[in-house]
C-alpha atoms as a PDB file:
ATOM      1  CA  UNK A   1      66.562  68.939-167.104  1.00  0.00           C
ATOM      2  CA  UNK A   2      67.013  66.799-170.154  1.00  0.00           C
ATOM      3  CA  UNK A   3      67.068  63.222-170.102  1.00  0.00           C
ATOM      4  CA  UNK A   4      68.452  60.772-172.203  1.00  0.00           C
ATOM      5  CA  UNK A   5      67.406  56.852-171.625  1.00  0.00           C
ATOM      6  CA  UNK A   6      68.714  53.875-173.812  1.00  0.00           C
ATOM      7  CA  UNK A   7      67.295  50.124-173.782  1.00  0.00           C
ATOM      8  CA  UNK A   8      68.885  47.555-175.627  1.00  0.00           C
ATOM      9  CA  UNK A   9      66.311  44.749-177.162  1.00  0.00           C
ATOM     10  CA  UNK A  10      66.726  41.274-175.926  1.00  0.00           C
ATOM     11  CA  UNK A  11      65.441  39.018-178.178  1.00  0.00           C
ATOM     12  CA  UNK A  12      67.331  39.695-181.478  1.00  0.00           C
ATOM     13  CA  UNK A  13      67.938  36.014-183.390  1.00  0.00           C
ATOM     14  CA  UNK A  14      71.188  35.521-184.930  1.00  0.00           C
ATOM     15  CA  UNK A  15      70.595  36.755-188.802  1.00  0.00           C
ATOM     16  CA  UNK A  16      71.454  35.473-191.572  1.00  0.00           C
ATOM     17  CA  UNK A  17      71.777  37.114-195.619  1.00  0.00           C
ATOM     18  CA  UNK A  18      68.395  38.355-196.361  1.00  0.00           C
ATOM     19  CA  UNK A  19      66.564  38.741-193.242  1.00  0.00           C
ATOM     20  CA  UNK A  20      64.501  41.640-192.651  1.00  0.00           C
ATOM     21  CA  UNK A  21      66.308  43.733-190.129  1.00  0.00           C
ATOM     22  CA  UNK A  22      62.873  46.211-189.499  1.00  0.00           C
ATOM     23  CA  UNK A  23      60.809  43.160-189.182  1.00  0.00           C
ATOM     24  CA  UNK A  24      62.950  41.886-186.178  1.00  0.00           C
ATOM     25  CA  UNK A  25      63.449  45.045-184.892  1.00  0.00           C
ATOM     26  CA  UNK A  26      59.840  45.817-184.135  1.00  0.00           C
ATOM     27  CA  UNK A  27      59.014  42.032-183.118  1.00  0.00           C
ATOM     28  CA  UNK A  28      61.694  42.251-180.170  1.00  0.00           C
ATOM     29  CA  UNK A  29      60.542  45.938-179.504  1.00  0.00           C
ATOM     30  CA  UNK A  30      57.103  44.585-178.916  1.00  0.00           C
ATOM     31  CA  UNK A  31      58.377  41.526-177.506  1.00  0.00           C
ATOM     32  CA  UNK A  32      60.026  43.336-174.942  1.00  0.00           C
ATOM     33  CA  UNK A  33      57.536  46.322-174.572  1.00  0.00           C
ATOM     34  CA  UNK A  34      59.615  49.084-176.250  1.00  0.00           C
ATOM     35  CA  UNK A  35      57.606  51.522-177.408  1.00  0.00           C
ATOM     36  CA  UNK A  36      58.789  54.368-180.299  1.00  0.00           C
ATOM     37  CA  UNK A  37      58.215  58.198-179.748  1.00  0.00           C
ATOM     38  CA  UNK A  38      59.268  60.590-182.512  1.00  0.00           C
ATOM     39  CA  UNK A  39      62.964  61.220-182.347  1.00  0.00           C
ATOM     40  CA  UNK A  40      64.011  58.299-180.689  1.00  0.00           C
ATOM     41  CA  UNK A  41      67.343  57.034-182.569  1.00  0.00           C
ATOM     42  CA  UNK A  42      67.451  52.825-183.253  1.00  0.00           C
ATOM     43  CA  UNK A  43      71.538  52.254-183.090  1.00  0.00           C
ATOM     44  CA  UNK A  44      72.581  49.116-184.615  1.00  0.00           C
ATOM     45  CA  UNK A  45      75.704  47.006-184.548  1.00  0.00           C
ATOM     46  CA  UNK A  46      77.680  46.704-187.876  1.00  0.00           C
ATOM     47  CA  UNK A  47      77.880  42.834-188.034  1.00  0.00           C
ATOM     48  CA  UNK A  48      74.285  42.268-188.534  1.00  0.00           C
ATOM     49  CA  UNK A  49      73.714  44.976-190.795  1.00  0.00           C
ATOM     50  CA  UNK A  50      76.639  43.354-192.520  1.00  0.00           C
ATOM     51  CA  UNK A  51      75.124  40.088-192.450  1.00  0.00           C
ATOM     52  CA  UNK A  52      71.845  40.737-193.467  1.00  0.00           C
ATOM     53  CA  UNK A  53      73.480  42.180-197.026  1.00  0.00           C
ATOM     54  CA  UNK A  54      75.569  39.225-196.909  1.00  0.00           C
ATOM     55  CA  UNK A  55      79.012  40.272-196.308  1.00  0.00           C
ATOM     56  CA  UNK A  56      79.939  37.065-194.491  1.00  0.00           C
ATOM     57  CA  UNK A  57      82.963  36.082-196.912  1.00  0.00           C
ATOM     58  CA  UNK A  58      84.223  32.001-197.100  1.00  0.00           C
ATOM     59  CA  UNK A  59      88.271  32.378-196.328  1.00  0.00           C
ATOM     60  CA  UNK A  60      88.552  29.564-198.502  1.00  0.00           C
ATOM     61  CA  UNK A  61      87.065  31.486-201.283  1.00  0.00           C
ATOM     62  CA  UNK A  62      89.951  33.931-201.363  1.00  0.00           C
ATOM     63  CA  UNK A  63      93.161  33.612-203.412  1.00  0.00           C
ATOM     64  CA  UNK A  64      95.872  35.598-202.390  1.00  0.00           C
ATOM     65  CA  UNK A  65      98.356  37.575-204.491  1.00  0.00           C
ATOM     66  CA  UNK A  66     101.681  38.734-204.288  1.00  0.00           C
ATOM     67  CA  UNK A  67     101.134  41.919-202.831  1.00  0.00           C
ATOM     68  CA  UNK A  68      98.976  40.512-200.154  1.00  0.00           C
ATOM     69  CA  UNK A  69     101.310  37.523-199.709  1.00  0.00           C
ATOM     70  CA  UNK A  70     104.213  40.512-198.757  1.00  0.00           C
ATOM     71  CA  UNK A  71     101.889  42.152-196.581  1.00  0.00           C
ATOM     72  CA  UNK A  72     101.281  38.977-194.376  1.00  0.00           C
ATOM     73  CA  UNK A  73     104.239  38.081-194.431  1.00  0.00           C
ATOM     74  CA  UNK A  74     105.231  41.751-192.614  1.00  0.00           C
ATOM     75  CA  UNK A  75     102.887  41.035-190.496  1.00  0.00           C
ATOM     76  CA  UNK A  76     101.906  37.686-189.294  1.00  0.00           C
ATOM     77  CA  UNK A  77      98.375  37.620-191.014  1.00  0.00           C
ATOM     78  CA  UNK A  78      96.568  35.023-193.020  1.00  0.00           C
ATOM     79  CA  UNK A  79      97.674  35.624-196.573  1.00  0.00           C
ATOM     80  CA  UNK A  80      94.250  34.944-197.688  1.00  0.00           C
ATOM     81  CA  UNK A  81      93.237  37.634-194.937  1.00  0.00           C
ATOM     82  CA  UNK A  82      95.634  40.090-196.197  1.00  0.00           C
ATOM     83  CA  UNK A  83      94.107  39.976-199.505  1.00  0.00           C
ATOM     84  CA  UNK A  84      90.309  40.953-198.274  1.00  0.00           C
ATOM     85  CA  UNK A  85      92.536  43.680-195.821  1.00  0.00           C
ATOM     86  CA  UNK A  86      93.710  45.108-199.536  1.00  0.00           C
ATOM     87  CA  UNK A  87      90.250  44.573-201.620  1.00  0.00           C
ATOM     88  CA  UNK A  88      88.335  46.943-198.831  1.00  0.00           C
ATOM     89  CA  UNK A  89      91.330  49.447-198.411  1.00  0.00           C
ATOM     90  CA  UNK A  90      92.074  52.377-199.935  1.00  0.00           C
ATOM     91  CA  UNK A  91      95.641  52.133-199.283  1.00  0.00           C
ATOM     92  CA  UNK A  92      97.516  50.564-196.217  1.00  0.00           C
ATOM     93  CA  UNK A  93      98.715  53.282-193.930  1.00  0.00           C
ATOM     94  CA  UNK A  94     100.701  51.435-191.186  1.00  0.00           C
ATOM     95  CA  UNK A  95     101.654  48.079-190.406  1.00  0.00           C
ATOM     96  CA  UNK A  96     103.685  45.785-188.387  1.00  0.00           C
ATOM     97  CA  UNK A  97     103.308  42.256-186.847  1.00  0.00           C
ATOM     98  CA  UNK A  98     100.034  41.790-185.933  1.00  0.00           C
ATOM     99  CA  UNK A  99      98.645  45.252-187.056  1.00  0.00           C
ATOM    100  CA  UNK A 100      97.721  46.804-190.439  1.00  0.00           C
ATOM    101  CA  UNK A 101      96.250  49.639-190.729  1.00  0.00           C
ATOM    102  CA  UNK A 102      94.480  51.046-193.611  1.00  0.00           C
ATOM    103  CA  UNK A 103      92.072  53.932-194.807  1.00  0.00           C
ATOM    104  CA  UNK A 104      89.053  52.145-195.881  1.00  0.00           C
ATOM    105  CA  UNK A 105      87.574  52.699-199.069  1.00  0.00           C
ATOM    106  CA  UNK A 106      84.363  54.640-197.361  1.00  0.00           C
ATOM    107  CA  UNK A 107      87.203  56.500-195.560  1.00  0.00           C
ATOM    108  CA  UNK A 108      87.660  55.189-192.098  1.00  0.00           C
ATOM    109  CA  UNK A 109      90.884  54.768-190.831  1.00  0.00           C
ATOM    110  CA  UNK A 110      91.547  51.141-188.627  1.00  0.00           C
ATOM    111  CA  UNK A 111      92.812  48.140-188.474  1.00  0.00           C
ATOM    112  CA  UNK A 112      91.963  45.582-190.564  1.00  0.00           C
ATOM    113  CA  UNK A 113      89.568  47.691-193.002  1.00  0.00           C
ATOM    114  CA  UNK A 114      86.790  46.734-189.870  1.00  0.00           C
ATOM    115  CA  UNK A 115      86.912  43.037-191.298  1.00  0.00           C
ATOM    116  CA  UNK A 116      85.863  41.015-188.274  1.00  0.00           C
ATOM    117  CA  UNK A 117      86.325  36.834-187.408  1.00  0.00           C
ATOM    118  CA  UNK A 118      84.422  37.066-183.807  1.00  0.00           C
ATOM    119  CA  UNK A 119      80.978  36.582-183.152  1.00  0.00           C
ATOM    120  CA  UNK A 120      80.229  35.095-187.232  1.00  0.00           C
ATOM    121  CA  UNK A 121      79.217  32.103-187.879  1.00  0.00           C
ATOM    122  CA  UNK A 122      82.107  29.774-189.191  1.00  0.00           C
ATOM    123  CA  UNK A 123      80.308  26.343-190.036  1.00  0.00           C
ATOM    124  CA  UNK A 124      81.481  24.836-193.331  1.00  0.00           C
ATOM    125  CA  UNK A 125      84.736  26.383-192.641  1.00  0.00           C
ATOM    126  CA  UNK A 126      86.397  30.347-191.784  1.00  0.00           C
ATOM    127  CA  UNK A 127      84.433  33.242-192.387  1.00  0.00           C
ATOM    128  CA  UNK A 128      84.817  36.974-192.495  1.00  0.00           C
ATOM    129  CA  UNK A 129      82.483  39.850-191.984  1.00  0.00           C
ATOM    130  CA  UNK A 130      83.466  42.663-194.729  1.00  0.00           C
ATOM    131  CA  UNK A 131      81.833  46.174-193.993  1.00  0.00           C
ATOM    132  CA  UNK A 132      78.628  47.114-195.557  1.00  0.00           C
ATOM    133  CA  UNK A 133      78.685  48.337-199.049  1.00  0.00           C
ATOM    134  CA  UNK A 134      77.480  51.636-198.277  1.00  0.00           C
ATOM    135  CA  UNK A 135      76.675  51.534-194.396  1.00  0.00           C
ATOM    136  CA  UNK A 136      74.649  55.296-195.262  1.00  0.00           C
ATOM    137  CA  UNK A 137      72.542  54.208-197.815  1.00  0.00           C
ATOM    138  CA  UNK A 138      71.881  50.687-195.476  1.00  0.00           C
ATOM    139  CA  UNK A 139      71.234  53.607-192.776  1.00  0.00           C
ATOM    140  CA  UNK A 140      68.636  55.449-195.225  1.00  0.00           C
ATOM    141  CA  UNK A 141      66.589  52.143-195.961  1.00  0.00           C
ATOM    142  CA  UNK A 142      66.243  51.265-192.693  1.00  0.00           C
ATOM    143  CA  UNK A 143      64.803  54.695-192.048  1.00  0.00           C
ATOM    144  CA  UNK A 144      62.518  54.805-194.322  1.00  0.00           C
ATOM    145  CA  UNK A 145      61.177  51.443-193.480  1.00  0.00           C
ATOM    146  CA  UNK A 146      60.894  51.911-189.862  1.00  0.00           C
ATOM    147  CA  UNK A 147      59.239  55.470-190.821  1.00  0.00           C
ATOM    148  CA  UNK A 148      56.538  53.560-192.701  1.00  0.00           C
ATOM    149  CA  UNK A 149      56.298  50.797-190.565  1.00  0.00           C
ATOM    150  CA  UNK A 150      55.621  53.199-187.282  1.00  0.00           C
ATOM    151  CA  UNK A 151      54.357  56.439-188.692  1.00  0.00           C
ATOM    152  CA  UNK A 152      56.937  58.330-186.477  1.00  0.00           C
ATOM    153  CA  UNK A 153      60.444  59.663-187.189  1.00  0.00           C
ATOM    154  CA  UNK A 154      62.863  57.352-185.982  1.00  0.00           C
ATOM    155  CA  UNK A 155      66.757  58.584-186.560  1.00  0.00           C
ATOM    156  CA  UNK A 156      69.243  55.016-187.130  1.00  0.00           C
ATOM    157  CA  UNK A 157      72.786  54.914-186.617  1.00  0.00           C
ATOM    158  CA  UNK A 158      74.997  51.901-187.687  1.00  0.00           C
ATOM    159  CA  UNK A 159      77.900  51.632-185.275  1.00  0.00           C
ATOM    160  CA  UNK A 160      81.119  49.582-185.188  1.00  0.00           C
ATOM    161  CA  UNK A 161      83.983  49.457-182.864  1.00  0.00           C
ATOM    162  CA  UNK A 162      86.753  51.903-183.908  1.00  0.00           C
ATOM    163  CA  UNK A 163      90.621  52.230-182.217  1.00  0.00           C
ATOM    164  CA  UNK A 164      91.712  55.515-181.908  1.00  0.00           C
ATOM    165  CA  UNK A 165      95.290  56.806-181.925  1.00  0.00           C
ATOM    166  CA  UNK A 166      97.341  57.604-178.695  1.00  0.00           C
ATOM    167  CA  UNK A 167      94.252  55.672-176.549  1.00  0.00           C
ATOM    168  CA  UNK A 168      94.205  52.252-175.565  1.00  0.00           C
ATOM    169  CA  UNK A 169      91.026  50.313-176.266  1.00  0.00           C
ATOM    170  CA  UNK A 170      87.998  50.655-178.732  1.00  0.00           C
ATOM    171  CA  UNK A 171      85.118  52.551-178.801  1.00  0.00           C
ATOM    172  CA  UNK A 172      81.540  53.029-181.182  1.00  0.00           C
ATOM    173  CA  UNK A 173      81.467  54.992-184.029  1.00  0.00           C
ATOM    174  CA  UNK A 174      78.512  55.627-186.483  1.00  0.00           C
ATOM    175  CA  UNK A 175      79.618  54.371-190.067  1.00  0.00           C
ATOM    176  CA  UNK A 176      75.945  54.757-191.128  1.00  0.00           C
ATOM    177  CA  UNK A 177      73.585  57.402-190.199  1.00  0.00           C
ATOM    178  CA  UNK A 178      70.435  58.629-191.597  1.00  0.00           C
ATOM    179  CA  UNK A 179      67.402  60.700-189.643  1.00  0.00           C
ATOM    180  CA  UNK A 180      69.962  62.020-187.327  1.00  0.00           C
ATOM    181  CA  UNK A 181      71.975  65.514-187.245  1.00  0.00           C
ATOM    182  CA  UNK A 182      75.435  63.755-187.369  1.00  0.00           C
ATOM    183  CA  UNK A 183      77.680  66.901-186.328  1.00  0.00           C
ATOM    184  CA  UNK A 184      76.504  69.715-183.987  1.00  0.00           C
ATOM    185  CA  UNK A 185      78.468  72.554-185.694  1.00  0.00           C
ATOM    186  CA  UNK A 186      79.022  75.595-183.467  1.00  0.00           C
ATOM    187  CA  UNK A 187      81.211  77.424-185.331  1.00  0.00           C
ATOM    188  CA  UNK A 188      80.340  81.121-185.175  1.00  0.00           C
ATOM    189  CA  UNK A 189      78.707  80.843-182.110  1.00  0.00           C
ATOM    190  CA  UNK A 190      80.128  82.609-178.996  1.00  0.00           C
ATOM    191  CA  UNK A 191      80.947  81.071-175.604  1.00  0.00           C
ATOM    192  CA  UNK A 192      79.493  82.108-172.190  1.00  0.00           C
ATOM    193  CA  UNK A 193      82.370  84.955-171.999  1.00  0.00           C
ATOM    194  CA  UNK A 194      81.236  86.066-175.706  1.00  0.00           C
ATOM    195  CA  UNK A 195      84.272  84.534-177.137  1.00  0.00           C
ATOM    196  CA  UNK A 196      83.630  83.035-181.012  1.00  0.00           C
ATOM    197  CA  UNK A 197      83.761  79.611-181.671  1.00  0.00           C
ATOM    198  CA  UNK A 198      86.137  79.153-184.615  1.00  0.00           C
ATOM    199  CA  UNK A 199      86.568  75.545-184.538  1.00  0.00           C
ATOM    200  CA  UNK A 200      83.888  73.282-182.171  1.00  0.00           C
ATOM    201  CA  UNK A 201      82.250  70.771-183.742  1.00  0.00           C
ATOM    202  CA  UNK A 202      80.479  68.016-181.588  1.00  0.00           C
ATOM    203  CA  UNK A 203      80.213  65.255-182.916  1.00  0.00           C
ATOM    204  CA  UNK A 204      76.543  63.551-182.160  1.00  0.00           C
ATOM    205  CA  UNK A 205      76.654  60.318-183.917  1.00  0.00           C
ATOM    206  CA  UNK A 206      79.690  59.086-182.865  1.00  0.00           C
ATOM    207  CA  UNK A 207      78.674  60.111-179.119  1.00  0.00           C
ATOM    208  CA  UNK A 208      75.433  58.147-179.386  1.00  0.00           C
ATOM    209  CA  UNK A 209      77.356  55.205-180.994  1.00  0.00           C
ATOM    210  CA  UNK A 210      79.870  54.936-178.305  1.00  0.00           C
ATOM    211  CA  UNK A 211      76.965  55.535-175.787  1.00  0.00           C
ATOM    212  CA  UNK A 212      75.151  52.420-177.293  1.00  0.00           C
ATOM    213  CA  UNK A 213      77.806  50.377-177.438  1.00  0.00           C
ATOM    214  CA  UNK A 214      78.450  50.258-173.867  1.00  0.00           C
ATOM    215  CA  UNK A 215      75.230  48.996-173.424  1.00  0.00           C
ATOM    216  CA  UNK A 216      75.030  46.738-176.515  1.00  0.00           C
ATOM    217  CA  UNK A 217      78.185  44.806-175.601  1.00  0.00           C
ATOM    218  CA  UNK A 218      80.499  43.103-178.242  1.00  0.00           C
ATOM    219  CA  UNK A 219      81.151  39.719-176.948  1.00  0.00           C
ATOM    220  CA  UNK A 220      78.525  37.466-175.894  1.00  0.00           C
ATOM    221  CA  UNK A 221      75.511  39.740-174.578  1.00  0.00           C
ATOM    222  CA  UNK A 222      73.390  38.720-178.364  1.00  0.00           C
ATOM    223  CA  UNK A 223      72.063  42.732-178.023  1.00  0.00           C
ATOM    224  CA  UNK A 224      72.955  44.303-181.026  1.00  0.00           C
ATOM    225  CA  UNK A 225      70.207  46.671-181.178  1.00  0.00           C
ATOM    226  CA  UNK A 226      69.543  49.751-178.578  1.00  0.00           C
ATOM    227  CA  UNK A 227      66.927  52.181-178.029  1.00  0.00           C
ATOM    228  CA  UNK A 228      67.735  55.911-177.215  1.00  0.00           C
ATOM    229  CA  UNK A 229      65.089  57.966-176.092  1.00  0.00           C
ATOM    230  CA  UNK A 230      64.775  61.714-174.986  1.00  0.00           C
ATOM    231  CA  UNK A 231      67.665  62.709-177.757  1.00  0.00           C
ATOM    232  CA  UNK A 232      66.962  66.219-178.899  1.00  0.00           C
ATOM    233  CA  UNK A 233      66.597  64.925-182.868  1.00  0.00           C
ATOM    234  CA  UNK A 234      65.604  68.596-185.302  1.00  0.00           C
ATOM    235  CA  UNK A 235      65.267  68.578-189.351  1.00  0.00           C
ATOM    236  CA  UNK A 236      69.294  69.021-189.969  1.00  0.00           C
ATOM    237  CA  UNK A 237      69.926  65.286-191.676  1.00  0.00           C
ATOM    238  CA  UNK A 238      73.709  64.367-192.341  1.00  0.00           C
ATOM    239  CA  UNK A 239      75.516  60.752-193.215  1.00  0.00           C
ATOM    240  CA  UNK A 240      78.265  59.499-190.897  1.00  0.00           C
ATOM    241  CA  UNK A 241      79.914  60.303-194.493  1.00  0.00           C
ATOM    242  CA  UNK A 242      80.253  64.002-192.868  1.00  0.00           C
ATOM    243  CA  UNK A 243      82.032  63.060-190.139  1.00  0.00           C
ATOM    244  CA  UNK A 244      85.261  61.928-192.041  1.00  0.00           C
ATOM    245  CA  UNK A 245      87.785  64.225-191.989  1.00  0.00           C
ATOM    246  CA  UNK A 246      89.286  64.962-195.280  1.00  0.00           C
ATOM    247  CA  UNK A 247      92.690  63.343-196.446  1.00  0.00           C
ATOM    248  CA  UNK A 248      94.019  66.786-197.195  1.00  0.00           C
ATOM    249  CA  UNK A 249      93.503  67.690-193.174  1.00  0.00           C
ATOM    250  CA  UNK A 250      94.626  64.439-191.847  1.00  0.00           C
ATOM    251  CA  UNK A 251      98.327  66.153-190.228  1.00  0.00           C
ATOM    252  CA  UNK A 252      98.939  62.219-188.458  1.00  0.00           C
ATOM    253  CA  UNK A 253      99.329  60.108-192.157  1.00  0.00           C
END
């Protein structure tokens, strides 16, 4: 019977612009006695990807305009806030006091364009963590780099907390993926009766992320890294890119 076993690592540091996340990867691995085997999957949480590219972002440093003045004034925000809200968006989809929603520029829908104030470092005044740049090319480097570094395939899958509509609370979602078959498409395929499968897709990475992220935390458990072994990884490679589904079919916006 398959068998799927996570471990979170223990002894991340806090990181800071520039560190080398594969370096402290593998010293808390073998700190801990974590051991890789080929298609084991390293999940890690957005904010220190983030942080490492240095996407922590001085409030102070941010001038509002008028558009983002109007928008926090709708809704209760920071204007300065606002403003980084409407530099990552694509265009704002909802809002109301104390929401905004938006379709980010890489396509996610949520609040805030995933800009987050909790668990960042605030010293010299407010801060805020912007989304990597490209969280599947961040994916792809840290791939490659553990792939060197350990001789074995290792999939990676950057995941952030993501609302959802209609449900109450958050859950993980992969915005970065690389090594990994992101979506398990069964289309064509028939059913134990023999029916075809016109329209199941199942969704791996965003499975895994969730999966992670109930053992990772997101408040003060400092485990931002996680371990899954005994995932059935094969050669199909996608980018969490794949998983977003197109404007055009988007019957909710």
């Amino acid at each position: 019977m398959p068998q799927i076993s996570l471990t979170t690592l223990s002894r991340i540091p806090l990181i800071k612009r520039g560190d080398d996340l594969v370096a402290v990867i593998l010293r808390a691995a073998a700190d801990d006695g974590v051991e890789f085997a080929d298609g084991d999957i390293v999940v890690l949480a957005q904010k220190i990807v983030s942080k490492a590219e240095g996407r922590l972002v001085p409030v102070a440093s941010v001038t509002p305009g008028e558009q983002a003045i109007e928008l926090a004034n709708a809704t209760d925000k920071d204007p300065r806030m606002a403003q980084l809200i409407l530099d990552e968006a694509a265009y704002v989809m909802r809002r109301k006091p104390g929401v905004i929603i938006v379709r980010h520029k890489l396509g996610h829908v949520g609040a805030n364009a995933g800009i987050d104030q909790s668990n960042v470092e605030h010293e010299g005044g407010e801060h805020a963590l912007l989304l990597p740049v490209d969280p599947d090319a961040s994916a792809q480097r840290l791939h490659d780099a553990l792939r060197a570094a350990l001789g074995r395939h290792v999939g990676v899958i950057i995941c952030d907390s993501m609302n959802r509509p209609w449900r109450l609370g958050t859950i993980g979602g992969a915005i970065g993926c690389a090594g990994i078959e992101v979506l398990d498409d069964r289309r064509g395929q028939h059913d134990m009766f023999g029916r075809e499968l016109k329209v199941t897709m199942i969704n791996r990475a965003d499975s895994i992320a969730a999966m992670a992220t109930l053992i990772m935390g997101e408040s003060v458990e400092r485990t931002p890294v996680a371990v899954v072994h005994g995932f059935a990884v094969d050669a199909h490679h996608g980018r969490a890119a794949d998983i977003i589904r197109p404007a055009a079919d988007d019957l909710f916006t």
